[in-house]
C-alpha atoms as a PDB file:
ATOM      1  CA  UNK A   1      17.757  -9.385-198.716  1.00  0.00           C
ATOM      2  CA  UNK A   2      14.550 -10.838-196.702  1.00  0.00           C
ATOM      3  CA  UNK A   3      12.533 -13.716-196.421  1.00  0.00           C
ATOM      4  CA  UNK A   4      10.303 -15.921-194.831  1.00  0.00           C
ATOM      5  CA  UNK A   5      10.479 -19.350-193.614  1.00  0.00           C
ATOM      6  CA  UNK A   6       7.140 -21.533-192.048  1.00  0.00           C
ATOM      7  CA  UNK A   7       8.316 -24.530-190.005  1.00  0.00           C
ATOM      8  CA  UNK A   8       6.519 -27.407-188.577  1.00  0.00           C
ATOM      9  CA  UNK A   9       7.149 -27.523-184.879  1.00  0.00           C
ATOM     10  CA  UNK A  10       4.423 -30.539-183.901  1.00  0.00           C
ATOM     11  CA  UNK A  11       1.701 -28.811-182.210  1.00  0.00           C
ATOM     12  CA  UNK A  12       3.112 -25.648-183.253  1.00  0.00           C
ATOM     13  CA  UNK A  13       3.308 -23.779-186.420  1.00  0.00           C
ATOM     14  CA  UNK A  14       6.095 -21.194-186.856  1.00  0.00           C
ATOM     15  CA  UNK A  15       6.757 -18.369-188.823  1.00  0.00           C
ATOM     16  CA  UNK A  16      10.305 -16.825-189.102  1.00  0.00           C
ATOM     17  CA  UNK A  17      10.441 -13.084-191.031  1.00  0.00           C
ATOM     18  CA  UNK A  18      14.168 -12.427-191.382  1.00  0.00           C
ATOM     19  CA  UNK A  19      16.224  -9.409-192.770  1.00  0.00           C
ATOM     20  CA  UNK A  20      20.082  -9.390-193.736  1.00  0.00           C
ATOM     21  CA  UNK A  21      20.337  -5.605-192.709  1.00  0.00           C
ATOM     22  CA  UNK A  22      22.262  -3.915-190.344  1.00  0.00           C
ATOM     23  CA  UNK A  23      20.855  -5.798-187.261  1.00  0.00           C
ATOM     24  CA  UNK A  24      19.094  -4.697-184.078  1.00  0.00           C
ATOM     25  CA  UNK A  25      20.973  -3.399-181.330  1.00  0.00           C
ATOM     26  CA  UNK A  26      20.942  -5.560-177.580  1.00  0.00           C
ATOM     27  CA  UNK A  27      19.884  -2.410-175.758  1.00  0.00           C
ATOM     28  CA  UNK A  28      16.397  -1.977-178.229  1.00  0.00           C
ATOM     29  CA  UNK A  29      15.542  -5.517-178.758  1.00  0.00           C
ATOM     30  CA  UNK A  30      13.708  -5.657-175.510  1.00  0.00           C
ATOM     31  CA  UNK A  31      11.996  -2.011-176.368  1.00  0.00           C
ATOM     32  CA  UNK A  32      10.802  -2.638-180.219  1.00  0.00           C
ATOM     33  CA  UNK A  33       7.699  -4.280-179.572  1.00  0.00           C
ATOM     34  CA  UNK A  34       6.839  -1.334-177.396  1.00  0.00           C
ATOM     35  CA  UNK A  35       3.814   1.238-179.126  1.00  0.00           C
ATOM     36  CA  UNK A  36       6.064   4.813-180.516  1.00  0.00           C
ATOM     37  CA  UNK A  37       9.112   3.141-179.998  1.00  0.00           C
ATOM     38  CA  UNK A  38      11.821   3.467-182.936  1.00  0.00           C
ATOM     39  CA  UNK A  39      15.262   3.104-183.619  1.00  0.00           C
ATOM     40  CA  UNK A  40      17.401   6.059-184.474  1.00  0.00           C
ATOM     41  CA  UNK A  41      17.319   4.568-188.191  1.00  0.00           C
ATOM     42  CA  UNK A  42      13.197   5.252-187.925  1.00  0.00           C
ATOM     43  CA  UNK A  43      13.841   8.847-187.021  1.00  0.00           C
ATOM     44  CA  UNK A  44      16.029   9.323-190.249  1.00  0.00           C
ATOM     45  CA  UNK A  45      13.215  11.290-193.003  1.00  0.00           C
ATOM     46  CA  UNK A  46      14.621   8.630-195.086  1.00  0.00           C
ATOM     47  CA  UNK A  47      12.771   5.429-193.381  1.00  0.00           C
ATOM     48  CA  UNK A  48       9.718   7.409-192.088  1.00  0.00           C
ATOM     49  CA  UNK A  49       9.393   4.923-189.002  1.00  0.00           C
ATOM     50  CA  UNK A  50       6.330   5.646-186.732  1.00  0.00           C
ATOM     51  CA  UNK A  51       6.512   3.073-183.950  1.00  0.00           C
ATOM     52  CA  UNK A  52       3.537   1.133-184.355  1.00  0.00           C
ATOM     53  CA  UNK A  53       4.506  -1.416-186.970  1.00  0.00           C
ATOM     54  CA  UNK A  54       5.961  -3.899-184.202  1.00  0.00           C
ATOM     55  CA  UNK A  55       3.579  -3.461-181.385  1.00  0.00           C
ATOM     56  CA  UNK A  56       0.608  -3.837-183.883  1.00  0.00           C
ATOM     57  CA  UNK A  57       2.086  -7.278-185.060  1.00  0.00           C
ATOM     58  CA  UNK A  58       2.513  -8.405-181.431  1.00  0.00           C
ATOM     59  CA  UNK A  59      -1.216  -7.299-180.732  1.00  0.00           C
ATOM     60  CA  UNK A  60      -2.538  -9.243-183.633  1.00  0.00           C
ATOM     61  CA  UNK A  61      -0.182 -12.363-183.111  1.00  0.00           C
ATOM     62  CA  UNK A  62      -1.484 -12.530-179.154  1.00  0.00           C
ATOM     63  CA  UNK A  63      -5.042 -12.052-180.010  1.00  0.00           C
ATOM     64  CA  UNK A  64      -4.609 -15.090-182.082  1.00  0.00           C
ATOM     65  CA  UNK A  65      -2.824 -17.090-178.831  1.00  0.00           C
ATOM     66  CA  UNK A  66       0.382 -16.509-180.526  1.00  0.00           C
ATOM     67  CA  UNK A  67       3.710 -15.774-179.520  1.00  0.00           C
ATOM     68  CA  UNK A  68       6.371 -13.291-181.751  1.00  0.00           C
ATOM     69  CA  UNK A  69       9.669 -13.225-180.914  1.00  0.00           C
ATOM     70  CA  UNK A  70      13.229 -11.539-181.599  1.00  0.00           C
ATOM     71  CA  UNK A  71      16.764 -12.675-182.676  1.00  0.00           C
ATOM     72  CA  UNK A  72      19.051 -10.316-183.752  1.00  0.00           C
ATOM     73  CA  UNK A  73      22.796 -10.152-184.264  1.00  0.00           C
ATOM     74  CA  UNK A  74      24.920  -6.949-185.187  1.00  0.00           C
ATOM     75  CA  UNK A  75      28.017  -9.055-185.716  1.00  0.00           C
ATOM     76  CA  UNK A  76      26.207 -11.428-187.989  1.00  0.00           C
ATOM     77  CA  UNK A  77      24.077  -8.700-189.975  1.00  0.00           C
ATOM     78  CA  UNK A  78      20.572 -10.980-189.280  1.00  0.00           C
ATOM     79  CA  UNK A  79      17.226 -10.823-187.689  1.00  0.00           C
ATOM     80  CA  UNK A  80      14.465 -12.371-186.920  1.00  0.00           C
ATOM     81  CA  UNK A  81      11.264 -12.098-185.824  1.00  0.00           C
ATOM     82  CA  UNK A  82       9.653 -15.569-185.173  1.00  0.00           C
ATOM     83  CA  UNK A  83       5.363 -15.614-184.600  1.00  0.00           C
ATOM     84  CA  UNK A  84       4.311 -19.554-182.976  1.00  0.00           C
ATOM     85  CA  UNK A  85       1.028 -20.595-183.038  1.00  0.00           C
ATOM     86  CA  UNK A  86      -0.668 -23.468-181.865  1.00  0.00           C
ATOM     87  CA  UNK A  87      -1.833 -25.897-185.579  1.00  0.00           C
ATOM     88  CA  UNK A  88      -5.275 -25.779-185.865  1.00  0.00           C
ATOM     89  CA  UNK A  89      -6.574 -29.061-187.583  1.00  0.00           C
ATOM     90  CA  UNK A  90      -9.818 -30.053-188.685  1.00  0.00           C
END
């Protein structure tokens, strides 16, 4: 199960893309955003992970003065990347 959830934070705008799979491990949530890096699921033939998903999204989202984010929980089977950007009105 995934989805997606916009909220209105003021003068921000956020974005939450969440998961209710296995979870990300403490020791790689500081790592995924890095280019190449994958978990040991990604090096399974199965999920034919390359790396580059994460650190491409975090590129795009801070060329556009964003932030992206991660909340993750084993125990809880959840996670969460969050992407903030500033509203733009006109």
């Amino acid at each position: 199960m995934f989805g997606l959830t916009v909220r209105d934070e003021g003068e921000i705008v956020a974005v939450d893309v969440w998961d209710r799979g296995k979870g990300i491990a403490e020791i790689h949530q500081e790592r995924v955003f890095e280019r190449l890096y994958t978990l040991d699921d990604a090096r399974n033939p199965q999920f034919h992970g390359s790396g580059l998903g994460l650190s491409i999204s975090k590129r795009l989202t801070e060329e556009m003065n964003g932030t992206i984010s991660l909340s993750s929980s084993q125990a809880e089977k959840k996670t969460t990347f969050t992407c903030k950007f500033k509203q733009l009105t006109y």
